[in-house]
PDB file of N, CA and C in Angstrom:
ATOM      1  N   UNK A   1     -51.704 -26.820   5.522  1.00  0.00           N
ATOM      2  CA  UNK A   1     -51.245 -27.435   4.282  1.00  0.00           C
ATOM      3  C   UNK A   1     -49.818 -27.948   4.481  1.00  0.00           C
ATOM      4  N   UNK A   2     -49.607 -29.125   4.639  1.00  0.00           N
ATOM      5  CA  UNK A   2     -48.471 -29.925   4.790  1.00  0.00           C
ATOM      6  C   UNK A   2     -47.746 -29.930   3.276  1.00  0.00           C
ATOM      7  N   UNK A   3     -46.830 -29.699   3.470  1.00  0.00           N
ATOM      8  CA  UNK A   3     -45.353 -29.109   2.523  1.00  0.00           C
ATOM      9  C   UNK A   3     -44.502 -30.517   2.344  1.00  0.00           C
ATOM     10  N   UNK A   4     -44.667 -31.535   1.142  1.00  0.00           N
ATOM     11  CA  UNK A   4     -43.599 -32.579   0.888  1.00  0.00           C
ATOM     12  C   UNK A   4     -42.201 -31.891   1.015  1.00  0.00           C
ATOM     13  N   UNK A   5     -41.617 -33.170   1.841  1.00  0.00           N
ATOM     14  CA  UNK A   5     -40.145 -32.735   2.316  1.00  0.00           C
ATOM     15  C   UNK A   5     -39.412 -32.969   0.741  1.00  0.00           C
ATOM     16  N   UNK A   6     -38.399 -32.481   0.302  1.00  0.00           N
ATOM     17  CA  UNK A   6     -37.634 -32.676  -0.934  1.00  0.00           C
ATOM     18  C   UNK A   6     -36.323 -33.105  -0.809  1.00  0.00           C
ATOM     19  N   UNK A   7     -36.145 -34.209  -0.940  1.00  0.00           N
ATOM     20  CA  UNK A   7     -34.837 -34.769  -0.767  1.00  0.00           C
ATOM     21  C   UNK A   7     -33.652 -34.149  -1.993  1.00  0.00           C
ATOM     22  N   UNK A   8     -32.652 -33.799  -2.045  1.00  0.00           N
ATOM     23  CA  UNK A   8     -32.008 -33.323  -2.780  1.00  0.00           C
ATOM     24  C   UNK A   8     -31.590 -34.955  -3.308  1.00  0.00           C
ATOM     25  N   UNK A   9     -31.584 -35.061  -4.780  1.00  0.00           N
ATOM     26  CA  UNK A   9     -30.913 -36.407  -5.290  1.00  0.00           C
ATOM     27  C   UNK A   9     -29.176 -35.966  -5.674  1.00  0.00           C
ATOM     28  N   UNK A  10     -28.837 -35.382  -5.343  1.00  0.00           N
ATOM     29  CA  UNK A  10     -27.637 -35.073  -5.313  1.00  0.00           C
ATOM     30  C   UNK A  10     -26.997 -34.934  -3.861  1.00  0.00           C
ATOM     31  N   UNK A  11     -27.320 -35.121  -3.090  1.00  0.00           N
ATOM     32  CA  UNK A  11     -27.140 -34.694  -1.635  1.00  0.00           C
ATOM     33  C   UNK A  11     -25.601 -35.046  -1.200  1.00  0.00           C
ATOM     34  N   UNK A  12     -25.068 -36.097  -1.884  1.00  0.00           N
ATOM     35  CA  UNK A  12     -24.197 -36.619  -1.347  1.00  0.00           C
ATOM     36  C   UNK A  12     -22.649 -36.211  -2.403  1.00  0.00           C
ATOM     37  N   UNK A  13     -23.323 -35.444  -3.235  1.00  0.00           N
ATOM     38  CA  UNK A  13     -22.438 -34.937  -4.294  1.00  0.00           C
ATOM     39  C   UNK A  13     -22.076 -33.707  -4.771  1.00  0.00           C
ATOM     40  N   UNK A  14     -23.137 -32.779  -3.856  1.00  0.00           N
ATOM     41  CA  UNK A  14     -23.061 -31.135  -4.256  1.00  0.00           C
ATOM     42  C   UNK A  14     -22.593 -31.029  -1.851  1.00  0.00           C
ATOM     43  N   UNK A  15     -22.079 -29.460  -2.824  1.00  0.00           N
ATOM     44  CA  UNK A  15     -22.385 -28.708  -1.229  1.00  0.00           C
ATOM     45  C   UNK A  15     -23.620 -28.809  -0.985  1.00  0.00           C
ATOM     46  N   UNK A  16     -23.049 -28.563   1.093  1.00  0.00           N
ATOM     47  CA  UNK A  16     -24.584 -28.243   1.275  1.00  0.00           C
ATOM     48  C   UNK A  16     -25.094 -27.022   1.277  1.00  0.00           C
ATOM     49  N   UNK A  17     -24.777 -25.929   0.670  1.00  0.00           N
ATOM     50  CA  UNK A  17     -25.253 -24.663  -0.060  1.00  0.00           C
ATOM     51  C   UNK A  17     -25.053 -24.536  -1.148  1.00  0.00           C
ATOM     52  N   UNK A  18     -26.239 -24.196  -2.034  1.00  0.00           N
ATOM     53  CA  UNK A  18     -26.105 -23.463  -3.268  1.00  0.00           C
ATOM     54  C   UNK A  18     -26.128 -22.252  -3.301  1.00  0.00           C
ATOM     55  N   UNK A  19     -25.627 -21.718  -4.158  1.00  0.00           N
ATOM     56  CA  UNK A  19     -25.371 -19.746  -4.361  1.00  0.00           C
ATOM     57  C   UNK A  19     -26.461 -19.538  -5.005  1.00  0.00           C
ATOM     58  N   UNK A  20     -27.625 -20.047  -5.288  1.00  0.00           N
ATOM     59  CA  UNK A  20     -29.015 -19.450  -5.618  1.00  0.00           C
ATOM     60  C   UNK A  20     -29.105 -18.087  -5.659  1.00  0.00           C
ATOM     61  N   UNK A  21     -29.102 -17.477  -6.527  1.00  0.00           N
ATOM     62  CA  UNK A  21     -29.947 -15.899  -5.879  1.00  0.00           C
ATOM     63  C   UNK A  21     -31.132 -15.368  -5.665  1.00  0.00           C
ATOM     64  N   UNK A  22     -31.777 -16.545  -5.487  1.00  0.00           N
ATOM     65  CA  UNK A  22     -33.459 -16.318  -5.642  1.00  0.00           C
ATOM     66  C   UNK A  22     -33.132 -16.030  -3.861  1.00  0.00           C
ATOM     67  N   UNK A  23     -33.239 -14.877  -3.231  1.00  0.00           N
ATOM     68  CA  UNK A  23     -33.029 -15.006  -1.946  1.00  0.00           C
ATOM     69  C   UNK A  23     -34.820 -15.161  -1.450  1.00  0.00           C
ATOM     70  N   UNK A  24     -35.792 -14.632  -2.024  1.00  0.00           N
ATOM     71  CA  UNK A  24     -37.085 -14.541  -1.631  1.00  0.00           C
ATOM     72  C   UNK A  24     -37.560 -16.252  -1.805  1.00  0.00           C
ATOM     73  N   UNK A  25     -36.678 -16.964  -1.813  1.00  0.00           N
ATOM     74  CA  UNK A  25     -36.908 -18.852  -1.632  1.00  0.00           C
ATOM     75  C   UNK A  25     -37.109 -18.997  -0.473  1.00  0.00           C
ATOM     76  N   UNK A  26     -38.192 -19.770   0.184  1.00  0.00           N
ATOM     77  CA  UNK A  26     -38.072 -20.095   1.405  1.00  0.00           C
ATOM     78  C   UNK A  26     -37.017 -20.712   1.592  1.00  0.00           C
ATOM     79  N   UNK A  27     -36.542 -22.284   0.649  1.00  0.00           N
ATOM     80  CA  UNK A  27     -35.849 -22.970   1.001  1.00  0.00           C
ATOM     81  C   UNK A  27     -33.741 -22.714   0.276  1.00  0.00           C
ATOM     82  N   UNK A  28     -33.862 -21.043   0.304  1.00  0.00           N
ATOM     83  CA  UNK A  28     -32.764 -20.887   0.025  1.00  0.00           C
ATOM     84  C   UNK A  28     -31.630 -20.923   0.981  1.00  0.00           C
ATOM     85  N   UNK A  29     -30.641 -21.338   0.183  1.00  0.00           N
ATOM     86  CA  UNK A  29     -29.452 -22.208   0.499  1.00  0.00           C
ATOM     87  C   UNK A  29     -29.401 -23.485   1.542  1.00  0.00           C
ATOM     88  N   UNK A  30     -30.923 -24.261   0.682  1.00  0.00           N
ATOM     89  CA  UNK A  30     -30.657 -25.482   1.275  1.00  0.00           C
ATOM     90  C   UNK A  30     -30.156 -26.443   0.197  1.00  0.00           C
ATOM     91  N   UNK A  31     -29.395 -27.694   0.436  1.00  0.00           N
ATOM     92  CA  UNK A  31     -29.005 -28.521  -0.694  1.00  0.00           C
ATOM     93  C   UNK A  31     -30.266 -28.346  -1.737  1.00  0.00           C
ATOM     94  N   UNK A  32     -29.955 -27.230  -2.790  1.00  0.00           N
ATOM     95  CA  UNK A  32     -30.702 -27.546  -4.261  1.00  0.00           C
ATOM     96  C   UNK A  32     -32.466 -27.592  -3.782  1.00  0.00           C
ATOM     97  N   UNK A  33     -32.625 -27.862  -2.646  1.00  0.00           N
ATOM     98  CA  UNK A  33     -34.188 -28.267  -2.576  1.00  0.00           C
ATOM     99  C   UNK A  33     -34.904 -26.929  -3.376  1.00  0.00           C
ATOM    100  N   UNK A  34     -34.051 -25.711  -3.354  1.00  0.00           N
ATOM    101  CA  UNK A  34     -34.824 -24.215  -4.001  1.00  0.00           C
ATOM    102  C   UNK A  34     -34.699 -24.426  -4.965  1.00  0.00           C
ATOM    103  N   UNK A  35     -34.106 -25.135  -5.839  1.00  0.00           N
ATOM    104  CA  UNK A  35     -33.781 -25.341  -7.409  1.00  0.00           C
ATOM    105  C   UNK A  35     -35.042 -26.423  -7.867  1.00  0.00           C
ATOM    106  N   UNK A  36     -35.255 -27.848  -6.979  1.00  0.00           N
ATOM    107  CA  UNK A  36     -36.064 -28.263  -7.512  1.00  0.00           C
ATOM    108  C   UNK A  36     -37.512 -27.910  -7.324  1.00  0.00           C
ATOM    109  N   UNK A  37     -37.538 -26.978  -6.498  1.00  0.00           N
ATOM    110  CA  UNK A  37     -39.031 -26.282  -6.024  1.00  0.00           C
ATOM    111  C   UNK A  37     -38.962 -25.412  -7.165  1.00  0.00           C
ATOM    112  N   UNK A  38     -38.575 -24.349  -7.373  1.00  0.00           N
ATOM    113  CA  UNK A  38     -38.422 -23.262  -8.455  1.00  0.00           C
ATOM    114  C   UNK A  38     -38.942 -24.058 -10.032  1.00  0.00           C
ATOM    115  N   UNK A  39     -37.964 -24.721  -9.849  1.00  0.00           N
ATOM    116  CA  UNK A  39     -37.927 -25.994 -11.405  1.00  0.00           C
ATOM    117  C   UNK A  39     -39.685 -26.171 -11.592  1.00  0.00           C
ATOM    118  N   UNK A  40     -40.238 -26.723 -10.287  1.00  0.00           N
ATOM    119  CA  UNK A  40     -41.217 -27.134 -10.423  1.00  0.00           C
ATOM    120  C   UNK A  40     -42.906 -26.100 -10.653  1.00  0.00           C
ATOM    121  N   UNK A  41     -42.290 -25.091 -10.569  1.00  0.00           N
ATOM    122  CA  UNK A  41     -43.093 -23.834 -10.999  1.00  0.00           C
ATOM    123  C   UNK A  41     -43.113 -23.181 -12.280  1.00  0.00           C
ATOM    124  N   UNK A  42     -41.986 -23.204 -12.678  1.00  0.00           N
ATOM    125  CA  UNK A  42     -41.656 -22.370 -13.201  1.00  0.00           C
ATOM    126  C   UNK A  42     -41.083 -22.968 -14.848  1.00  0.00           C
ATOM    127  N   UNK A  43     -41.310 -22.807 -15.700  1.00  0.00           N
ATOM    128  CA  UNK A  43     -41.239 -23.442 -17.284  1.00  0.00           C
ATOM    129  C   UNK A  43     -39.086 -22.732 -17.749  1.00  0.00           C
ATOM    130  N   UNK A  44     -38.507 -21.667 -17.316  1.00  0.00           N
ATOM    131  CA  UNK A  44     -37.855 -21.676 -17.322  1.00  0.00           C
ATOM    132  C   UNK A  44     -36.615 -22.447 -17.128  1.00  0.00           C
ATOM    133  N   UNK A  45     -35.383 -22.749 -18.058  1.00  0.00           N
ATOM    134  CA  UNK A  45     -34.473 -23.886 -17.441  1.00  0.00           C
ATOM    135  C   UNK A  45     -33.657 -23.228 -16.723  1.00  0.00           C
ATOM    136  N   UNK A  46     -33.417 -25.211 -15.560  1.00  0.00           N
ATOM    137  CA  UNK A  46     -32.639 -24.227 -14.374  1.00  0.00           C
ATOM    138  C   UNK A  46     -31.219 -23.453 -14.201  1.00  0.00           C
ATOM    139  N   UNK A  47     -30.612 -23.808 -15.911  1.00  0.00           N
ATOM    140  CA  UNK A  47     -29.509 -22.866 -16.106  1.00  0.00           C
ATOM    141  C   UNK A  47     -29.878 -21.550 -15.945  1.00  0.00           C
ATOM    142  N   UNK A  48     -30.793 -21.035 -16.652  1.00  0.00           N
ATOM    143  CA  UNK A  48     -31.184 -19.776 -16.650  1.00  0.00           C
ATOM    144  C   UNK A  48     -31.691 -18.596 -15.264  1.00  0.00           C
ATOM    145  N   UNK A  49     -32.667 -19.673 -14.497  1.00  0.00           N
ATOM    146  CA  UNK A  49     -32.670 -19.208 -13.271  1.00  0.00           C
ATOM    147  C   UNK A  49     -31.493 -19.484 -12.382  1.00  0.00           C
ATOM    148  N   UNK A  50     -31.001 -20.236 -12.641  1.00  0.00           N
ATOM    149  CA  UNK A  50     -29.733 -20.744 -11.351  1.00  0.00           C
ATOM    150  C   UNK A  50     -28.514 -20.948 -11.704  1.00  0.00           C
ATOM    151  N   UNK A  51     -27.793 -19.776 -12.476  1.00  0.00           N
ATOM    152  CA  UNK A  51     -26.963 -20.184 -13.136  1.00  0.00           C
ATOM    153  C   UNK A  51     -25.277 -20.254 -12.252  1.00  0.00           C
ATOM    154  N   UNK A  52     -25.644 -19.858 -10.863  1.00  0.00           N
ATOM    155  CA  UNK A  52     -24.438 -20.304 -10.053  1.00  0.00           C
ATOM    156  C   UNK A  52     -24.550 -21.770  -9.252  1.00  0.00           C
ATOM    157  N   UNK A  53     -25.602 -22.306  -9.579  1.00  0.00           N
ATOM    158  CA  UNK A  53     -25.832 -23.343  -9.049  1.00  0.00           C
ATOM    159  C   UNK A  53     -24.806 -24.706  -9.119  1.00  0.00           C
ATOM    160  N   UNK A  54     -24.824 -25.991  -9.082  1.00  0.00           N
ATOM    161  CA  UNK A  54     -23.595 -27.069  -9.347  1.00  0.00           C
ATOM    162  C   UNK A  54     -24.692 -27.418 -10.448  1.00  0.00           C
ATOM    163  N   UNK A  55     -25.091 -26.716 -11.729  1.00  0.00           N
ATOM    164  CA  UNK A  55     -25.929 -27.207 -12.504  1.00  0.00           C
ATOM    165  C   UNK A  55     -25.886 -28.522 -13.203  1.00  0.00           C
ATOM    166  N   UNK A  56     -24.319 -29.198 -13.580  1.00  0.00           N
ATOM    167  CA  UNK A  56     -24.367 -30.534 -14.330  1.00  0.00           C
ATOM    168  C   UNK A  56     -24.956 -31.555 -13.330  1.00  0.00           C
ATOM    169  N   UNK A  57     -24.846 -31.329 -11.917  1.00  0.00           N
ATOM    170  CA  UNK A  57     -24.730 -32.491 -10.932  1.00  0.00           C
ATOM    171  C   UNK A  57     -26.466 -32.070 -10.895  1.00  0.00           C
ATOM    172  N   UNK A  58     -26.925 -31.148 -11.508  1.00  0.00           N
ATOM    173  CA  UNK A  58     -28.509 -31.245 -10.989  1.00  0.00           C
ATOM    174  C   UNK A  58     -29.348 -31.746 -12.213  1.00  0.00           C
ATOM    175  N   UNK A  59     -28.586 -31.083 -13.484  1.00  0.00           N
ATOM    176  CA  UNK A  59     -29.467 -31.522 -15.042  1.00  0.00           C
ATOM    177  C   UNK A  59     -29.336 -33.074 -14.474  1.00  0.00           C
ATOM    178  N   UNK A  60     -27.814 -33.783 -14.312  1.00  0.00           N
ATOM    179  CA  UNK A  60     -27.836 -35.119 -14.625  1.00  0.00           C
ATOM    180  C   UNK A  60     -28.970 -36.037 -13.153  1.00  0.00           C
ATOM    181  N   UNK A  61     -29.165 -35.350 -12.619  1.00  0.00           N
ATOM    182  CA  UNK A  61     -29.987 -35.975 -11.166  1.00  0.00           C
ATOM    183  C   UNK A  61     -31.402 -35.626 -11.505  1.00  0.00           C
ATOM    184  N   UNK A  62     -32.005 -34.930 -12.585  1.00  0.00           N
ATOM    185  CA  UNK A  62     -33.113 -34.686 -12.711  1.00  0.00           C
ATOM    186  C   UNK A  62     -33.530 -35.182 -13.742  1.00  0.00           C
ATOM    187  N   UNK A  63     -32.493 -35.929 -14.424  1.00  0.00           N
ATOM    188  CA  UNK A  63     -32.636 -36.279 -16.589  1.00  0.00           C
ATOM    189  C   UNK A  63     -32.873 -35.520 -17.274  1.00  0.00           C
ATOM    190  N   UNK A  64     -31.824 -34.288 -17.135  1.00  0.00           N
ATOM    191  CA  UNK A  64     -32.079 -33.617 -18.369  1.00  0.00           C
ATOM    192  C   UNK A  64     -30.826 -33.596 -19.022  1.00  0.00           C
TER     193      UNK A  64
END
């Protein structure tokens, strides 16, 4: 099962680590890609799960 690569749309504007604490992420502390994978599971907002994250630079890259 081939895994879409996730481009971070912020890439060029956040670090390239986030302080995520989801450590059981595969793709933790890669640019945000664990934030928009998580996001995409999960009905929770990503303030709430990710609240050390660069969250404005991700609401505004995702439209929220």
């Amino acid at each position: 099962m081939d895994e879409k690569t996730i481009e971070c749309p912020v890439r060029e504007g956040i670090n390239a680590y986030c302080s995520c604490p989801k450590t059981d992420c595969p793709r933790h502390g890669l640019c945000c890609e664990c934030i928009i994978a998580h996001k995409n599971r999960v009905d929770d907002p990503i303030i709430k799960r990710f609240p050390n994250c660069l969250r404005d630079l991700v609401k505004e890259a995702m439209g929220e």
